[in-house]
Protein backbone atom coordinates (compact mmCIF):
# COMPACT_ATOMS: atom_id res chain seq x y z
CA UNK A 1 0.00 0.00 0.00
CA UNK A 2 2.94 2.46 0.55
CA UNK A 3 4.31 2.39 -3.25
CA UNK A 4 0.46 2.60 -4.34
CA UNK A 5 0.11 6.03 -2.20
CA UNK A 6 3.84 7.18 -3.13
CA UNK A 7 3.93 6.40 -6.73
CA UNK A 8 0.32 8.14 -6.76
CA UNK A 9 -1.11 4.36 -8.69
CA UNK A 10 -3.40 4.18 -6.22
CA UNK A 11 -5.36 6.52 -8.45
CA UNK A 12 -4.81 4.21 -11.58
CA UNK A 13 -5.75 0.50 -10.29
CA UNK A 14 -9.49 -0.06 -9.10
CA UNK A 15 -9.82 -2.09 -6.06
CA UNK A 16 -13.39 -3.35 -7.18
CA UNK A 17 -16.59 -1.90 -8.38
CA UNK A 18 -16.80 -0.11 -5.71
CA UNK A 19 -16.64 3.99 -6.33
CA UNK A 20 -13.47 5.56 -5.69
CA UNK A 21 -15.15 7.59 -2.70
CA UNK A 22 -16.23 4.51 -0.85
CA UNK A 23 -13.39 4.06 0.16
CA UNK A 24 -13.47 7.20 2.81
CA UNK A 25 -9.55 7.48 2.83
CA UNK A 26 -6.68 7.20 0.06
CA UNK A 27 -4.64 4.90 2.34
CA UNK A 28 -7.86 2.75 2.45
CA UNK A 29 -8.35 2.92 -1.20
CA UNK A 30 -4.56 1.50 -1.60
CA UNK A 31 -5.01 -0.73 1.43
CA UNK A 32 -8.04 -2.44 -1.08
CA UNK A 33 -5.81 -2.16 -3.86
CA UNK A 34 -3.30 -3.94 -2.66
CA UNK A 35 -5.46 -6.96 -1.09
CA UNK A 36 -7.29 -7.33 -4.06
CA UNK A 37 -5.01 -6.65 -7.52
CA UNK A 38 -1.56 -8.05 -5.93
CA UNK A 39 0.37 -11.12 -7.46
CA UNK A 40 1.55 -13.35 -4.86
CA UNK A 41 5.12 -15.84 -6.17
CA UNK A 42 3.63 -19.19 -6.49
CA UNK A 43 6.88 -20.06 -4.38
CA UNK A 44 7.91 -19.31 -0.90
CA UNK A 45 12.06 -17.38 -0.80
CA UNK A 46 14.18 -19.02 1.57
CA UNK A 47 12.80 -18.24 4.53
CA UNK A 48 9.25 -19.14 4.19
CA UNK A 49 7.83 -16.05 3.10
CA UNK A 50 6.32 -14.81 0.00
CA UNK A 51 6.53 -11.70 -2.07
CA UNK A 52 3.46 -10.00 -2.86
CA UNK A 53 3.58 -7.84 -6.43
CA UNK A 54 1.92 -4.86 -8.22
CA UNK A 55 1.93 -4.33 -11.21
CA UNK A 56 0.11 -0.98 -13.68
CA UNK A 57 -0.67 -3.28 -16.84
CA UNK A 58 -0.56 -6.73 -15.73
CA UNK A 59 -2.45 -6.09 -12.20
CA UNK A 60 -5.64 -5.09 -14.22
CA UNK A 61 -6.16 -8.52 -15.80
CA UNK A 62 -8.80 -10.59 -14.72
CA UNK A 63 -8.88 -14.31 -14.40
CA UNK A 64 -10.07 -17.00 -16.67
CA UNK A 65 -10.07 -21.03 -16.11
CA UNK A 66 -9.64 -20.87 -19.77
CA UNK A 67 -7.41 -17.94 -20.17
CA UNK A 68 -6.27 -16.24 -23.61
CA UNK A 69 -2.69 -14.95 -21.95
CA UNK A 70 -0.11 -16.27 -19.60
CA UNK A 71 2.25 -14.81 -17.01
CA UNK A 72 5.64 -15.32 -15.53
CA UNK A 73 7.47 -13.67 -12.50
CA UNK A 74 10.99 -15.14 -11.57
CA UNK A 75 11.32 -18.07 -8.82
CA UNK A 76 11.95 -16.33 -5.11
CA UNK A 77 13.17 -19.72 -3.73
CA UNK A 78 17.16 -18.44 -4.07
CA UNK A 79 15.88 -14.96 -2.46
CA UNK A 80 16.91 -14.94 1.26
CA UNK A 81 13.51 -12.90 2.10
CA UNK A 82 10.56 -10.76 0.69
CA UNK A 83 12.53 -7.59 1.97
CA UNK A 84 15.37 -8.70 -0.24
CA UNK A 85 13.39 -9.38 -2.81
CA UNK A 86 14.46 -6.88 -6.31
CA UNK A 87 11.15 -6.75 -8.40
CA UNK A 88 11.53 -7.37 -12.32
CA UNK A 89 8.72 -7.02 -14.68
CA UNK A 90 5.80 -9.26 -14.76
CA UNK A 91 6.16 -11.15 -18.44
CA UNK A 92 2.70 -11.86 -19.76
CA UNK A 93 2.68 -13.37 -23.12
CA UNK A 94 -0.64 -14.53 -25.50
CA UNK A 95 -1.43 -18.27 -25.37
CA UNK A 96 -3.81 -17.74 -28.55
CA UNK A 97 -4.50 -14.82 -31.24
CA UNK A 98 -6.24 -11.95 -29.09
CA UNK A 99 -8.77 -9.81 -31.05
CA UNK A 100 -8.59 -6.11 -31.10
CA UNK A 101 -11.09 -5.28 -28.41
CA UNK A 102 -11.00 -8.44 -26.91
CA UNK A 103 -10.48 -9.27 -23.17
CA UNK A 104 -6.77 -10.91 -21.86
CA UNK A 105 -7.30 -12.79 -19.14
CA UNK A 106 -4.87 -14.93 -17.00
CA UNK A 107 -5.13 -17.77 -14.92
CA UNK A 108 -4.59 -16.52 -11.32
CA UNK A 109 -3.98 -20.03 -10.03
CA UNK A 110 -1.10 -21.74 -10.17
CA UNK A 111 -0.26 -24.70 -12.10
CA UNK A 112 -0.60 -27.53 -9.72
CA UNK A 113 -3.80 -25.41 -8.49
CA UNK A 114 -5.43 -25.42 -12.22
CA UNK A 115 -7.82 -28.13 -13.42
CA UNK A 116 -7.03 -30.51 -15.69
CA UNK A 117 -9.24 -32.22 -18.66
């Protein structure tokens, strides 16, 4: 929530349907912001804990079970910690031809958490 109210992209994500006055306060705008739009690594850094990540394009995605675009962050298991943790971009990358106009939307899950035919 602190790099959403310093960067001033707590006034570019949406938290939810919700209008942007519900929220009463801007650190409880970001507060929703961050809950709600933030990639967690699918895998713990060496010490158990797990980075949580924002991002302005890819964070406004929503999910699919049958998604048109995929994602990839870099694996945090050789990071000592989330504080030591250096952020890189989030690659997203079409899984199919996406139509002008037409939604992307990425699996939130991760693999072993998907369903399989």
């Amino acid at each position: 929530a602190e790099w959403l109210l310093r960067s001033g992209a707590v006034h570019e994500l949406s938290p939810g349907p919700e209008p942007a006055e519900g929220f009463g306060t801007l650190r409880r705008r970001a507060d929703a912001v961050a809950s709600r739009c933030a990639f967690r690594n699918q895998s713990p850094c060496a010490d158990g804990s797990y980075v949580a990540m924002l991002f302005r394009a890819s964070s406004r995605f929503n999910h699919s079970c049958f998604p048109n675009a995929g994602a990839y962050s870099r694996d945090c298991a050789e990071v000592p910690s989330a504080a030591a943790f250096v952020p890189e971009p989030l690659c997203t990358f079409a899984l199919e031809d996406i139509a002008k106009g037409e939604e992307v939307c990425i699996c939130y899950l991760s693999e072993v958490d998907q369903l399989s035919p």
